[in-house]
N, C-alpha and C. Protein backbone atom coordinates (compact mmCIF):
# COMPACT_ATOMS: atom_id res chain seq x y z
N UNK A 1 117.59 87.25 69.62
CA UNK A 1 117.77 86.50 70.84
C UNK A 1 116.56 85.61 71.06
N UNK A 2 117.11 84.24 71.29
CA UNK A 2 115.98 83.53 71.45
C UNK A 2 115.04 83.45 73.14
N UNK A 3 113.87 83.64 73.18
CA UNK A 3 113.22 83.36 74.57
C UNK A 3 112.83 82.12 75.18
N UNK A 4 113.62 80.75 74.19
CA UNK A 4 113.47 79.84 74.95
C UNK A 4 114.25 79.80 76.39
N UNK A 5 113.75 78.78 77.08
CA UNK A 5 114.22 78.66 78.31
C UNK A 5 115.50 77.29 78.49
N UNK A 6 116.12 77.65 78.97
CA UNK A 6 117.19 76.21 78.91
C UNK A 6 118.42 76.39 80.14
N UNK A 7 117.80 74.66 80.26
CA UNK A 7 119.18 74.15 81.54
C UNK A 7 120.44 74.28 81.08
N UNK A 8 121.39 74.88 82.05
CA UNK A 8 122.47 74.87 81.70
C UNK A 8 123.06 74.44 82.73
N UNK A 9 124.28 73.60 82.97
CA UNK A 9 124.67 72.84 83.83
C UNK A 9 125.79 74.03 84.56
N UNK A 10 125.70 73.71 85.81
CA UNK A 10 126.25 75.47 86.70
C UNK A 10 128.08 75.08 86.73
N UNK A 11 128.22 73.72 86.03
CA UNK A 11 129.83 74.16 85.67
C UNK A 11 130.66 74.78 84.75
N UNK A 12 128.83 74.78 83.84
CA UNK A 12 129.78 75.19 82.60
C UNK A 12 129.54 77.21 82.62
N UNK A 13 129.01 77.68 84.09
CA UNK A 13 129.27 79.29 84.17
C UNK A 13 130.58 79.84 84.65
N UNK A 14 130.68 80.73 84.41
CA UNK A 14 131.87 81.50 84.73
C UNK A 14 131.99 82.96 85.36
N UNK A 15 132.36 83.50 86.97
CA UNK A 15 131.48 84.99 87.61
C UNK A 15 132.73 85.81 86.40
N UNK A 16 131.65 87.28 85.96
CA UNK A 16 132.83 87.94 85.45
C UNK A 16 133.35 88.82 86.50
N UNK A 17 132.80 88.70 87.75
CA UNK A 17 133.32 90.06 88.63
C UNK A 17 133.80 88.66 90.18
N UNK A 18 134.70 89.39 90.67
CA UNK A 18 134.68 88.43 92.30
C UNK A 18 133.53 88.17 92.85
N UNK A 19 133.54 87.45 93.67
CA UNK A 19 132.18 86.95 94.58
C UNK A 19 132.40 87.97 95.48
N UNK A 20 132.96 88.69 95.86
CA UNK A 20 133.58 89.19 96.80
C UNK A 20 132.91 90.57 96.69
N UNK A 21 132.63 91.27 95.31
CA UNK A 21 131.79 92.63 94.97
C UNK A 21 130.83 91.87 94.64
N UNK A 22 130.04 90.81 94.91
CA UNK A 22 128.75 90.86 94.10
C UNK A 22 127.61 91.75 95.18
N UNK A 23 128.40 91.95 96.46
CA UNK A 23 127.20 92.37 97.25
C UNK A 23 127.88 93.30 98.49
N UNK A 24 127.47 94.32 98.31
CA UNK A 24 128.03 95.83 99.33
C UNK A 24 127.86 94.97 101.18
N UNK A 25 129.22 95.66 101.59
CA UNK A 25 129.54 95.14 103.19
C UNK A 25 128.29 95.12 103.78
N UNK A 26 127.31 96.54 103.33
CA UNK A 26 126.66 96.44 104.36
C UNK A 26 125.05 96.09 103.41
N UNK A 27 125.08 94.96 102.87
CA UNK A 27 124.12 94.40 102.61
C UNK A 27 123.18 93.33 103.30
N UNK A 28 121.98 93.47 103.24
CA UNK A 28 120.97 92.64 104.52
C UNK A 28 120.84 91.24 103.86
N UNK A 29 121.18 90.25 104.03
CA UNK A 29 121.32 88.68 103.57
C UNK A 29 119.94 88.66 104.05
N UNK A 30 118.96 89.24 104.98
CA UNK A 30 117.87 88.37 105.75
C UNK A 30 116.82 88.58 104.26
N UNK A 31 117.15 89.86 103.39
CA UNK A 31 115.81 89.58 101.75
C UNK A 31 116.21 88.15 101.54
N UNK A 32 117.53 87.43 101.15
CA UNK A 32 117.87 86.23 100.41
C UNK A 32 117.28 85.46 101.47
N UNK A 33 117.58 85.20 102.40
CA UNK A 33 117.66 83.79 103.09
C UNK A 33 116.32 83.87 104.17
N UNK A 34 115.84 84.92 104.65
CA UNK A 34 114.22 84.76 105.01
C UNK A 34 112.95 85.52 104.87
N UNK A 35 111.77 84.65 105.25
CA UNK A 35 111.03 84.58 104.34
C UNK A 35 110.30 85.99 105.21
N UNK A 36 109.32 86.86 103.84
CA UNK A 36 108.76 87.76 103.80
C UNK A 36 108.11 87.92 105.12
N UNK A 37 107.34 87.27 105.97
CA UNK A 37 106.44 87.37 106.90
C UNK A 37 107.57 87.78 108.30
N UNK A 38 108.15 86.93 108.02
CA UNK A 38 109.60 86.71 109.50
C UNK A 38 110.28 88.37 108.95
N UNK A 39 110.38 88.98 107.95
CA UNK A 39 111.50 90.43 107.69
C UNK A 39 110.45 91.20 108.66
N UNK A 40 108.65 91.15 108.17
CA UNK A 40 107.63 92.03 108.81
C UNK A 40 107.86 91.94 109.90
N UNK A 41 107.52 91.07 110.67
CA UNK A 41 106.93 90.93 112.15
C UNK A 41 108.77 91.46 112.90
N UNK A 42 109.92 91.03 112.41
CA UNK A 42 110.99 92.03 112.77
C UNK A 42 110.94 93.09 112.60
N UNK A 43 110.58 93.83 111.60
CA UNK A 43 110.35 95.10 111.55
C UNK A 43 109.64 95.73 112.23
N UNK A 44 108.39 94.92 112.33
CA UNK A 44 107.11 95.82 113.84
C UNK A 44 107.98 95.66 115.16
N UNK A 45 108.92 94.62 115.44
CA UNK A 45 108.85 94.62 116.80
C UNK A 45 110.29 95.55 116.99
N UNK A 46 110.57 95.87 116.14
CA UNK A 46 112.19 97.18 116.06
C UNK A 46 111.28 98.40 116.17
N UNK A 47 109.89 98.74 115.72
CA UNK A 47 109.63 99.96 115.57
C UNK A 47 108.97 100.02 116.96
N UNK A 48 107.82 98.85 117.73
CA UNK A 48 107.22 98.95 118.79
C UNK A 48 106.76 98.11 119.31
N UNK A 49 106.19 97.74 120.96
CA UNK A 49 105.97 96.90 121.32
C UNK A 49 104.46 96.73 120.47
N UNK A 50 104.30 95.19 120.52
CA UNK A 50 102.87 94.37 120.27
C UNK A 50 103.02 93.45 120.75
N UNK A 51 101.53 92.87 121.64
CA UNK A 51 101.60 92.10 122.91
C UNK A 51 100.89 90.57 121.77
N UNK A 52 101.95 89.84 122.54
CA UNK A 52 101.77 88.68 121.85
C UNK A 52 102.53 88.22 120.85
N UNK A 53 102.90 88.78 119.96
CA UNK A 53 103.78 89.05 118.69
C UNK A 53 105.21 88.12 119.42
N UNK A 54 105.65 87.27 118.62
CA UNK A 54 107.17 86.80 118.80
C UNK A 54 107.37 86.48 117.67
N UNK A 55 108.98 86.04 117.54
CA UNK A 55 109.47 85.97 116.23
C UNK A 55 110.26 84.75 116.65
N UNK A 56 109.72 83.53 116.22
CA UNK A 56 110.48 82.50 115.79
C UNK A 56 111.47 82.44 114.85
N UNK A 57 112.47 82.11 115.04
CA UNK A 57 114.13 81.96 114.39
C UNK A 57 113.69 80.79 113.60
N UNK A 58 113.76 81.08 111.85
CA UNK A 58 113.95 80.36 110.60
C UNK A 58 114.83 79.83 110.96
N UNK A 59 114.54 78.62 110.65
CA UNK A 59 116.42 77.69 109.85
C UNK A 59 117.02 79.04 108.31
């Protein structure tokens, strides 16, 4: 197997499973779509108050 790296144009893929199982009902989209610092500072403010602390809403 070779370890080069290479573009492949995303029409020419094909899913072998549905889109539909690629990811369990109760899976958290917020790892994919936001960013590391914004998961933390949600997480502190679910476990306890900290004064000052807000969480601005990512696009």
């Amino acid at each position: 197997m070779s370890k080069l790296k290479q573009t492949i144009n995303h029409k020419r893929l094909k899913l072998h499973i549905p889109a539909s199982e690629l990811y369990p009902a109760d899976y958290d989209f917020d790892i994919i779509f936001k960013s590391k610092s914004y998961r933390k500072i949600k997480h502190q403010m679910e476990r306890k108050h900290i004064e000052g602390l807000n969480l601005d809403e990512e696009e």
